[in-house]
PDB file of N, CA and C in Angstrom:
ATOM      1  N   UNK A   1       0.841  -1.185   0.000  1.00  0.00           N
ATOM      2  CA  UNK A   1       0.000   0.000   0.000  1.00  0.00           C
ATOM      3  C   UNK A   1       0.884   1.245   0.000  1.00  0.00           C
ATOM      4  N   UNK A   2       0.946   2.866  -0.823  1.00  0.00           N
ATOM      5  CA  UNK A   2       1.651   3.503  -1.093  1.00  0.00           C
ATOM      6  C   UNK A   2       1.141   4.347  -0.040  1.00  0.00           C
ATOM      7  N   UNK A   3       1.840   4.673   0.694  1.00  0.00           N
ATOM      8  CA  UNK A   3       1.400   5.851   1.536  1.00  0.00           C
ATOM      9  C   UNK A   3       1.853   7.264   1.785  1.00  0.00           C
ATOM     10  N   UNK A   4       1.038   8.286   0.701  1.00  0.00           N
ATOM     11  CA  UNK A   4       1.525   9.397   0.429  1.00  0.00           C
ATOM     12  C   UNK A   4       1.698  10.516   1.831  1.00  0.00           C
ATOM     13  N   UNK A   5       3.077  11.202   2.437  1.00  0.00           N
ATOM     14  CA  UNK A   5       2.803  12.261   3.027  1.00  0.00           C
ATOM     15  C   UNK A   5       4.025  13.567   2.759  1.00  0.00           C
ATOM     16  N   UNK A   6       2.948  14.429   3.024  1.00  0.00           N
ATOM     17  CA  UNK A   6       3.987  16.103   2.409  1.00  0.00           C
ATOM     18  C   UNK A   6       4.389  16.466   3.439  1.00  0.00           C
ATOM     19  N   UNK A   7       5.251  16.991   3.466  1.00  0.00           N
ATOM     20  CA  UNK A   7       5.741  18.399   4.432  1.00  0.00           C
ATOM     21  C   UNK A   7       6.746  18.922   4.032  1.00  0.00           C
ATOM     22  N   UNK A   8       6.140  20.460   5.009  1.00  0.00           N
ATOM     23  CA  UNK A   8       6.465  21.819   4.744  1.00  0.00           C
ATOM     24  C   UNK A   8       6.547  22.936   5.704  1.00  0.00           C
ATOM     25  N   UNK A   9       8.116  22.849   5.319  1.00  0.00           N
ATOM     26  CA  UNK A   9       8.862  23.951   6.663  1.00  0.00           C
ATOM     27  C   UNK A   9       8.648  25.591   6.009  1.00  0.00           C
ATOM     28  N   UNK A  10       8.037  26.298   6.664  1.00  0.00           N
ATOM     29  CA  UNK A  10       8.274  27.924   7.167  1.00  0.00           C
ATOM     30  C   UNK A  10       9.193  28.057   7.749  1.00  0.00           C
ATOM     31  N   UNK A  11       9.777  28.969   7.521  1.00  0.00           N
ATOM     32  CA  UNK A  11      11.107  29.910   7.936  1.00  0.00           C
ATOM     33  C   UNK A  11      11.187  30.995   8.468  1.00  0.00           C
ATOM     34  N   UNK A  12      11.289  31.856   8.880  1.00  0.00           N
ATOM     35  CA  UNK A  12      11.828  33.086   9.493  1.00  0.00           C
ATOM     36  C   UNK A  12      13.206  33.970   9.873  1.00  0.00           C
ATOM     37  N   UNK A  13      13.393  35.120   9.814  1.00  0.00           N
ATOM     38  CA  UNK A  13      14.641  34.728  10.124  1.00  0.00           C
ATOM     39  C   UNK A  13      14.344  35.763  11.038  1.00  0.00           C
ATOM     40  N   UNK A  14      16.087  35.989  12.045  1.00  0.00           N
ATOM     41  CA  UNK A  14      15.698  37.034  13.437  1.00  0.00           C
ATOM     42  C   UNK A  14      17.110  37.273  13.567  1.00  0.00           C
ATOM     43  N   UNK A  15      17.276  38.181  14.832  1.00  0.00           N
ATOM     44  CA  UNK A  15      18.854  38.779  15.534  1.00  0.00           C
ATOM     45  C   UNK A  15      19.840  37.483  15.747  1.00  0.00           C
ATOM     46  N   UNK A  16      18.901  36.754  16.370  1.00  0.00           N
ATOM     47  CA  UNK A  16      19.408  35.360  17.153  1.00  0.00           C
ATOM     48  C   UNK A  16      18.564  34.306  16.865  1.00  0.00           C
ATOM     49  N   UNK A  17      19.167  33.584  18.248  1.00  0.00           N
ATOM     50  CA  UNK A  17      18.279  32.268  18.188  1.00  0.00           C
ATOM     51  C   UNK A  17      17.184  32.486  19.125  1.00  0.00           C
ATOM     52  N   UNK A  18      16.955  33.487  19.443  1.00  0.00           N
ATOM     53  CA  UNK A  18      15.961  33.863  20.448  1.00  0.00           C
ATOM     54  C   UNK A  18      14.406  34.457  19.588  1.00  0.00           C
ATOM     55  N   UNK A  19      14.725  34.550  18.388  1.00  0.00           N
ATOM     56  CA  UNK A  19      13.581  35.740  17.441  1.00  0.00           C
ATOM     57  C   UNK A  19      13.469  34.931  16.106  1.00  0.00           C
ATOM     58  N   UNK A  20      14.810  33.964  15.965  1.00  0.00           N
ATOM     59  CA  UNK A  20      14.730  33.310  14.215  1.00  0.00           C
ATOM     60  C   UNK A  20      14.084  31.922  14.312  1.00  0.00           C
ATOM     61  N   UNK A  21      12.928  31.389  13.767  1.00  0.00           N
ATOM     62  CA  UNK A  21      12.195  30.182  13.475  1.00  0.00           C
ATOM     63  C   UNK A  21      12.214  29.685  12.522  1.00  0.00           C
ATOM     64  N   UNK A  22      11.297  27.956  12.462  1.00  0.00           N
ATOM     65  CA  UNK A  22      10.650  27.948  11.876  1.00  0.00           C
ATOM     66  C   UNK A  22       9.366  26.964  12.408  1.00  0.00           C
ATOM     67  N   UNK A  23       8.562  26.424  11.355  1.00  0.00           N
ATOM     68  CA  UNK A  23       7.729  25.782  11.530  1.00  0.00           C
ATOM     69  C   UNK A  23       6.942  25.008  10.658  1.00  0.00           C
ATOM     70  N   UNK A  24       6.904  23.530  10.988  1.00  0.00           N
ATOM     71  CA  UNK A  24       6.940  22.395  10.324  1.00  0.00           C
ATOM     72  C   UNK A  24       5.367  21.884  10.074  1.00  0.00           C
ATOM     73  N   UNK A  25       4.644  21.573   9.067  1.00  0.00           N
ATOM     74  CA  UNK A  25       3.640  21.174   9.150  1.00  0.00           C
ATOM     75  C   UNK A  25       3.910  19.389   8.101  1.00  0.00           C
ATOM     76  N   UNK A  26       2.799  19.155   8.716  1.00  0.00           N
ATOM     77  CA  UNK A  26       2.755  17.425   7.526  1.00  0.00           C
ATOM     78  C   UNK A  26       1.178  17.587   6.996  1.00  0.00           C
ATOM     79  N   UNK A  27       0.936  16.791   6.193  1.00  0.00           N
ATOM     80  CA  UNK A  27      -0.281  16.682   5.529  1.00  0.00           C
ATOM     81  C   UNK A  27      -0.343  15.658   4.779  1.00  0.00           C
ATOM     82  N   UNK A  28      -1.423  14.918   4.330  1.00  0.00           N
ATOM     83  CA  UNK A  28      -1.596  13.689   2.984  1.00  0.00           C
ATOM     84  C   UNK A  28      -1.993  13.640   2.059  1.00  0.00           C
ATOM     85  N   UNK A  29      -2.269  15.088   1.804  1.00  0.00           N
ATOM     86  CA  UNK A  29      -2.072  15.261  -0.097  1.00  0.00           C
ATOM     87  C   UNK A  29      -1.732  16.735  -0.305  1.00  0.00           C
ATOM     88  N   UNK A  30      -1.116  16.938  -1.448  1.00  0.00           N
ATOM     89  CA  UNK A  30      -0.448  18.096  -2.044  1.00  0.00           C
ATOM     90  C   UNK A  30      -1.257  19.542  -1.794  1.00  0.00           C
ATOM     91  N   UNK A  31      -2.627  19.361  -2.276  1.00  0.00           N
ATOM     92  CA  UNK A  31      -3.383  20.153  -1.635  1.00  0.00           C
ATOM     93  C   UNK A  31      -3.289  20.690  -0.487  1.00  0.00           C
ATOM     94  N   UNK A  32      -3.707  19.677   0.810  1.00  0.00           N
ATOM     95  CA  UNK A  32      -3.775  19.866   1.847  1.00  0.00           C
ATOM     96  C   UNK A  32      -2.654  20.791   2.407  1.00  0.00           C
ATOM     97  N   UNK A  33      -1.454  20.289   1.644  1.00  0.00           N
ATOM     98  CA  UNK A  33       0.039  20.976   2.124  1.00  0.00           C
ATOM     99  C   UNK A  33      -0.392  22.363   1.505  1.00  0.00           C
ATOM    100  N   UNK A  34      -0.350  22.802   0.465  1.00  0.00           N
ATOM    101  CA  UNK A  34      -0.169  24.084   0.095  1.00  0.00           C
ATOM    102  C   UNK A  34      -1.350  24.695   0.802  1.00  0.00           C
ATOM    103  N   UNK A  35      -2.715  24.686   1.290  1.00  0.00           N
ATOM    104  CA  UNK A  35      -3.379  24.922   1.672  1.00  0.00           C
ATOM    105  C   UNK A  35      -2.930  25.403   3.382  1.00  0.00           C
ATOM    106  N   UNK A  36      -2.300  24.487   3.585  1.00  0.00           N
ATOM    107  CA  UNK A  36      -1.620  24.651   5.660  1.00  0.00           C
ATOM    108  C   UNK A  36      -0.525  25.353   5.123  1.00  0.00           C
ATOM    109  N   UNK A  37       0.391  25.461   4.439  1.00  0.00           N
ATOM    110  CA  UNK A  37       1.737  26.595   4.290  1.00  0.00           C
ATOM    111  C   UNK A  37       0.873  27.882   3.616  1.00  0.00           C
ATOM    112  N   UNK A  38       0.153  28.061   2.891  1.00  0.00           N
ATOM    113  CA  UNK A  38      -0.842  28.909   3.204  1.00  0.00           C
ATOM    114  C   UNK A  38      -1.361  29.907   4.378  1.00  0.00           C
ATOM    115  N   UNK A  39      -2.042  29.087   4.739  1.00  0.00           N
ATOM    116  CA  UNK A  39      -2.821  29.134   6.471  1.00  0.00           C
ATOM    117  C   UNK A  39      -1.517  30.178   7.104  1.00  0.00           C
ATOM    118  N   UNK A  40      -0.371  29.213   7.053  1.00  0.00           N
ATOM    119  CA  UNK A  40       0.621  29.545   7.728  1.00  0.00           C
ATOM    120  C   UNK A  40       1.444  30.664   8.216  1.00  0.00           C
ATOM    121  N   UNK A  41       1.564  30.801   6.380  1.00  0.00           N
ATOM    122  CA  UNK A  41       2.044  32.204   6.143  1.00  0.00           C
ATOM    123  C   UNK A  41       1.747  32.908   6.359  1.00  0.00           C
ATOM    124  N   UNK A  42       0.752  33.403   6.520  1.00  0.00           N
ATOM    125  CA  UNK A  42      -0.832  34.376   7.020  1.00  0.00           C
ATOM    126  C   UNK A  42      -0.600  34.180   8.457  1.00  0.00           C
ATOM    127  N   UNK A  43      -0.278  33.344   9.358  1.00  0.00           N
ATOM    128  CA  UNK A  43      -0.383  33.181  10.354  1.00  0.00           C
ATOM    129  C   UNK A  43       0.776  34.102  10.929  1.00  0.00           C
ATOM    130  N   UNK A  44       1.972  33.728  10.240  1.00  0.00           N
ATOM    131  CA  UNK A  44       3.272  34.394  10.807  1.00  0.00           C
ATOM    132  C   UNK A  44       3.866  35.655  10.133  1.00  0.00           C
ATOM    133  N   UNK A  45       2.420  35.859   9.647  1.00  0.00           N
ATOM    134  CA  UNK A  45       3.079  36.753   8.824  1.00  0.00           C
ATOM    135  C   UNK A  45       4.175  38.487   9.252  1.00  0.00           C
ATOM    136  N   UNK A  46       3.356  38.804  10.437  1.00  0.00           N
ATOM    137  CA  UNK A  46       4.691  39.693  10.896  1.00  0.00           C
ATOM    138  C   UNK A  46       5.638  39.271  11.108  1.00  0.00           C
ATOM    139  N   UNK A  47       6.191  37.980  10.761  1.00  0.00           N
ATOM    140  CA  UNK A  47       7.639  37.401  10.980  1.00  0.00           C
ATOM    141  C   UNK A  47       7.876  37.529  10.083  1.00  0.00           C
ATOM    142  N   UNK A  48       7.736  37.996   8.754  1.00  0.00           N
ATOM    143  CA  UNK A  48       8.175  37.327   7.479  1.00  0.00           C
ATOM    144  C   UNK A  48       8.498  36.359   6.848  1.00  0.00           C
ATOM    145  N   UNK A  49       7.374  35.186   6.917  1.00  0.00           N
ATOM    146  CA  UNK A  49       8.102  34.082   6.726  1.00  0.00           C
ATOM    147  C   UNK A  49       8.479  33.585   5.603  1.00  0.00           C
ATOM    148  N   UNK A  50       9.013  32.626   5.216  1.00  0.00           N
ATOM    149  CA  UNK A  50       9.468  32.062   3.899  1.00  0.00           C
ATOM    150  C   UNK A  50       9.109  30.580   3.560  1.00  0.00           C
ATOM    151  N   UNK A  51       9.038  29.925   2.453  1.00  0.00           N
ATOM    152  CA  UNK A  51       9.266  28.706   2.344  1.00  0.00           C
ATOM    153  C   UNK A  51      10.272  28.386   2.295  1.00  0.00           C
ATOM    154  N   UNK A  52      10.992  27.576   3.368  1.00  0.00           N
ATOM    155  CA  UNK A  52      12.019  26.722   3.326  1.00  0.00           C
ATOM    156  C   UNK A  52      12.579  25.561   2.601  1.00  0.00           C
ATOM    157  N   UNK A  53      11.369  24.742   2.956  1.00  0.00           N
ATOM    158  CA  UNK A  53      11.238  23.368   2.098  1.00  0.00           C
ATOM    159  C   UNK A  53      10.034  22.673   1.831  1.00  0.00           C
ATOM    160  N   UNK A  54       9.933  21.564   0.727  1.00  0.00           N
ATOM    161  CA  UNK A  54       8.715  21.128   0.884  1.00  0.00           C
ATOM    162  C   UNK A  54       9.156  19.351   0.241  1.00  0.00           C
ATOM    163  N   UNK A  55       8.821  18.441   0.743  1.00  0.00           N
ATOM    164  CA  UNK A  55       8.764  17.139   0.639  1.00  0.00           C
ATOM    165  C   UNK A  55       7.721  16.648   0.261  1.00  0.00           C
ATOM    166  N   UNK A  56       8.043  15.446  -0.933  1.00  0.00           N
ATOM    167  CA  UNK A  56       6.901  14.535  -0.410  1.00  0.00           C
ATOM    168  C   UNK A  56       7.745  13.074  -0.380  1.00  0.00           C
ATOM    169  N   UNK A  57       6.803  12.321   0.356  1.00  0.00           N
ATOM    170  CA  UNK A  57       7.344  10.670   0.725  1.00  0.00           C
ATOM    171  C   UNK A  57       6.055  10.031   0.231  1.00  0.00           C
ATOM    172  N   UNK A  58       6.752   8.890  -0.507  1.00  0.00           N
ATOM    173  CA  UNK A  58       6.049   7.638  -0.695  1.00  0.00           C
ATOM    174  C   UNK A  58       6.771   6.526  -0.857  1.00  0.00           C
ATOM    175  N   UNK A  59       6.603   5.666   0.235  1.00  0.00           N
ATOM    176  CA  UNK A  59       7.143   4.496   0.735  1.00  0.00           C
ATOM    177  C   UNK A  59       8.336   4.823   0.925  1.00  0.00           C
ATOM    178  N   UNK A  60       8.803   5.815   1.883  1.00  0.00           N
ATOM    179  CA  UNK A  60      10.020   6.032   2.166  1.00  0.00           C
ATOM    180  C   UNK A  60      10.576   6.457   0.593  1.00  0.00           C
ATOM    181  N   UNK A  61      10.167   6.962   0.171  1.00  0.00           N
ATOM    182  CA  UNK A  61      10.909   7.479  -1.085  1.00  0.00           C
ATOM    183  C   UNK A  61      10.555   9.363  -0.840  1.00  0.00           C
ATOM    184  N   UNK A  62      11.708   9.926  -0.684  1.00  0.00           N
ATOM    185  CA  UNK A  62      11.597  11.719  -0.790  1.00  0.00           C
ATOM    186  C   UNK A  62      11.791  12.108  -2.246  1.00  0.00           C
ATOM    187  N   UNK A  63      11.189  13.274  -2.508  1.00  0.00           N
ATOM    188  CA  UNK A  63      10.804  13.868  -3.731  1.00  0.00           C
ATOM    189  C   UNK A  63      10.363  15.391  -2.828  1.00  0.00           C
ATOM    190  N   UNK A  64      12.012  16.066  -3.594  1.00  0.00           N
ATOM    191  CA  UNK A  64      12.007  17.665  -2.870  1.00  0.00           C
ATOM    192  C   UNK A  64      10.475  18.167  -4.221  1.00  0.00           C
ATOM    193  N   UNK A  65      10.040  19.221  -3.157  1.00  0.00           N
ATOM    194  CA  UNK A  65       8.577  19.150  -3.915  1.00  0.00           C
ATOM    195  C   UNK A  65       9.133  21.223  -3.381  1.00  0.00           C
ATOM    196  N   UNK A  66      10.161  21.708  -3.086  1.00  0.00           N
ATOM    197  CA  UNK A  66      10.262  23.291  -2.702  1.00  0.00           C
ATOM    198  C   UNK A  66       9.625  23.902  -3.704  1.00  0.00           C
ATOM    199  N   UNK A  67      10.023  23.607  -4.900  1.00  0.00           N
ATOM    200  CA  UNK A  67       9.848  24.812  -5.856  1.00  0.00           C
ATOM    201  C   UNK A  67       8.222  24.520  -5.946  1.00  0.00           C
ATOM    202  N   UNK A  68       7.424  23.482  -5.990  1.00  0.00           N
ATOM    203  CA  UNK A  68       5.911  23.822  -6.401  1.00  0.00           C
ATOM    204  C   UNK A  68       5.303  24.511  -5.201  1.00  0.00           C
ATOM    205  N   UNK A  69       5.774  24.508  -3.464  1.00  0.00           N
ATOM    206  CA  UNK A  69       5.438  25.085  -2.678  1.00  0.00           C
ATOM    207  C   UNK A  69       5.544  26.386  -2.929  1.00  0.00           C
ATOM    208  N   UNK A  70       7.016  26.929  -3.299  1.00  0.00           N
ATOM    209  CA  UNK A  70       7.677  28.164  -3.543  1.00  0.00           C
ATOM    210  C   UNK A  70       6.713  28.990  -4.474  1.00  0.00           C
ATOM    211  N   UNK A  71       6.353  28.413  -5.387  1.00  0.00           N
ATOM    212  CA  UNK A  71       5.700  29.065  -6.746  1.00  0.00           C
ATOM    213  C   UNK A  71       4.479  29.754  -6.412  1.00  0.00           C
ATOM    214  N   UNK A  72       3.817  28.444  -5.852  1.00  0.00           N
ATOM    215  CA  UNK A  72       2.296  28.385  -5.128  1.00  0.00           C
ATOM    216  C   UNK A  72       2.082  29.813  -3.912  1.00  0.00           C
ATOM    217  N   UNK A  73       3.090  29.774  -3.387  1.00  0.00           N
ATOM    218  CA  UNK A  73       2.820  30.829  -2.526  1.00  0.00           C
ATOM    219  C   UNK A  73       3.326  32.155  -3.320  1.00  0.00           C
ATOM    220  N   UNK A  74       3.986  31.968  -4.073  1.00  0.00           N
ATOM    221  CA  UNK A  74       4.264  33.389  -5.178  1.00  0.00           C
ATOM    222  C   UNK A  74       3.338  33.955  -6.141  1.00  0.00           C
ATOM    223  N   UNK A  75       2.249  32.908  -6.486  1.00  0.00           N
ATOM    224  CA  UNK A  75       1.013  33.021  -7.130  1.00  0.00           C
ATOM    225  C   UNK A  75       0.314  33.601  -6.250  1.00  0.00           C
ATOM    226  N   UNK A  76      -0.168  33.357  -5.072  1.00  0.00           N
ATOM    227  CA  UNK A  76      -1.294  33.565  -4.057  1.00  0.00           C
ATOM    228  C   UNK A  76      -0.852  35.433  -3.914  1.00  0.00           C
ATOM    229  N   UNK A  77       0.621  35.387  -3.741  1.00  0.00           N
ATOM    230  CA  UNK A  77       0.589  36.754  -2.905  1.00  0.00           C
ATOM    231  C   UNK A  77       0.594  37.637  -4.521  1.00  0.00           C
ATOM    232  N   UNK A  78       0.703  37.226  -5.373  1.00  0.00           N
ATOM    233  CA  UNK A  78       0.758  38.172  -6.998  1.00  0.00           C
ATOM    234  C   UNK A  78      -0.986  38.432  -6.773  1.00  0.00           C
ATOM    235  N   UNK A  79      -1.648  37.487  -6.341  1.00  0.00           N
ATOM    236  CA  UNK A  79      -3.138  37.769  -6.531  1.00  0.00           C
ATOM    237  C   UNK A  79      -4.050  38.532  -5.303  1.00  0.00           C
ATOM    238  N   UNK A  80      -2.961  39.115  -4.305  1.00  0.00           N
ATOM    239  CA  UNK A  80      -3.480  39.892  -2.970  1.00  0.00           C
ATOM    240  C   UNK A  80      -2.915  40.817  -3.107  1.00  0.00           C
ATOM    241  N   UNK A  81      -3.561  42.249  -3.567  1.00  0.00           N
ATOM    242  CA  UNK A  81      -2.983  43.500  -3.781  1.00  0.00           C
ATOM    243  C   UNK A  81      -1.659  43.761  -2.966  1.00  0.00           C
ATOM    244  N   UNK A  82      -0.677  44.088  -2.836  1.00  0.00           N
ATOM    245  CA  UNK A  82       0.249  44.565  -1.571  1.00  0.00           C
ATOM    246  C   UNK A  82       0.952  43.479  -0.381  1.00  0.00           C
ATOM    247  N   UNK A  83       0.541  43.323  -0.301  1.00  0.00           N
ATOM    248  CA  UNK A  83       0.628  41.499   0.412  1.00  0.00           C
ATOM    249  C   UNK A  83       1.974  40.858  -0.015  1.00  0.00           C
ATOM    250  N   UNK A  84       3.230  40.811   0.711  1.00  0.00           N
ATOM    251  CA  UNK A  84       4.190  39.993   0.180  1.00  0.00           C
ATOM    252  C   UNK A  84       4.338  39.086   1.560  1.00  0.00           C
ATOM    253  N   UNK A  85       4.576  37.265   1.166  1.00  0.00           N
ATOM    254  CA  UNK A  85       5.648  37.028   1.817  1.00  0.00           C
ATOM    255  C   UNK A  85       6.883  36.470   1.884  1.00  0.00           C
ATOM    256  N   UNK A  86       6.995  36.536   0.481  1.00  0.00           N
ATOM    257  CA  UNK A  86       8.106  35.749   0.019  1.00  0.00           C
ATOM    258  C   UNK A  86       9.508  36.754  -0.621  1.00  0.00           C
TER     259      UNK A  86
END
């Protein structure tokens, strides 16, 4: 049985290690992921956050998936007047 899961690190950066993050979400389909790094971004957004990375696994097999995360959130903020977070 193939068992698909994504994840996708947010980034931040800061002075130190006291102010610089990030934050990791998982999900089980591609959707779902861009949808929660989404969410996310919006969430942290006075941090400025970034996409870091984005994975997917099936059967222990990784497949860097950054750039369709990367894009995806570069589309969203082209389509919100003023709005950057990338």
């Amino acid at each position: 049985m193939n068992r698909e899961v994504y994840w996708g690190t947010i980034c931040w950066d800061g002075y130190d290690e006291h102010t610089e993050g990030e934050y990791t979400i998982t999900r089980y389909s591609l959707a779902d992921l861009l949808e929660g790094i989404e969410y996310y971004m919006e969430y942290f957004k006075e941090r400025y956050p970034y996409v870091e990375s984005a994975s997917r696994d099936i059967d222990n097999i990784e497949t860097d998936i950054t750039i369709i995360a990367q894009e995806f959130i570069k589309n969203k903020t082209e389509e919100i007047n003023g709005k950057q977070y990338v």
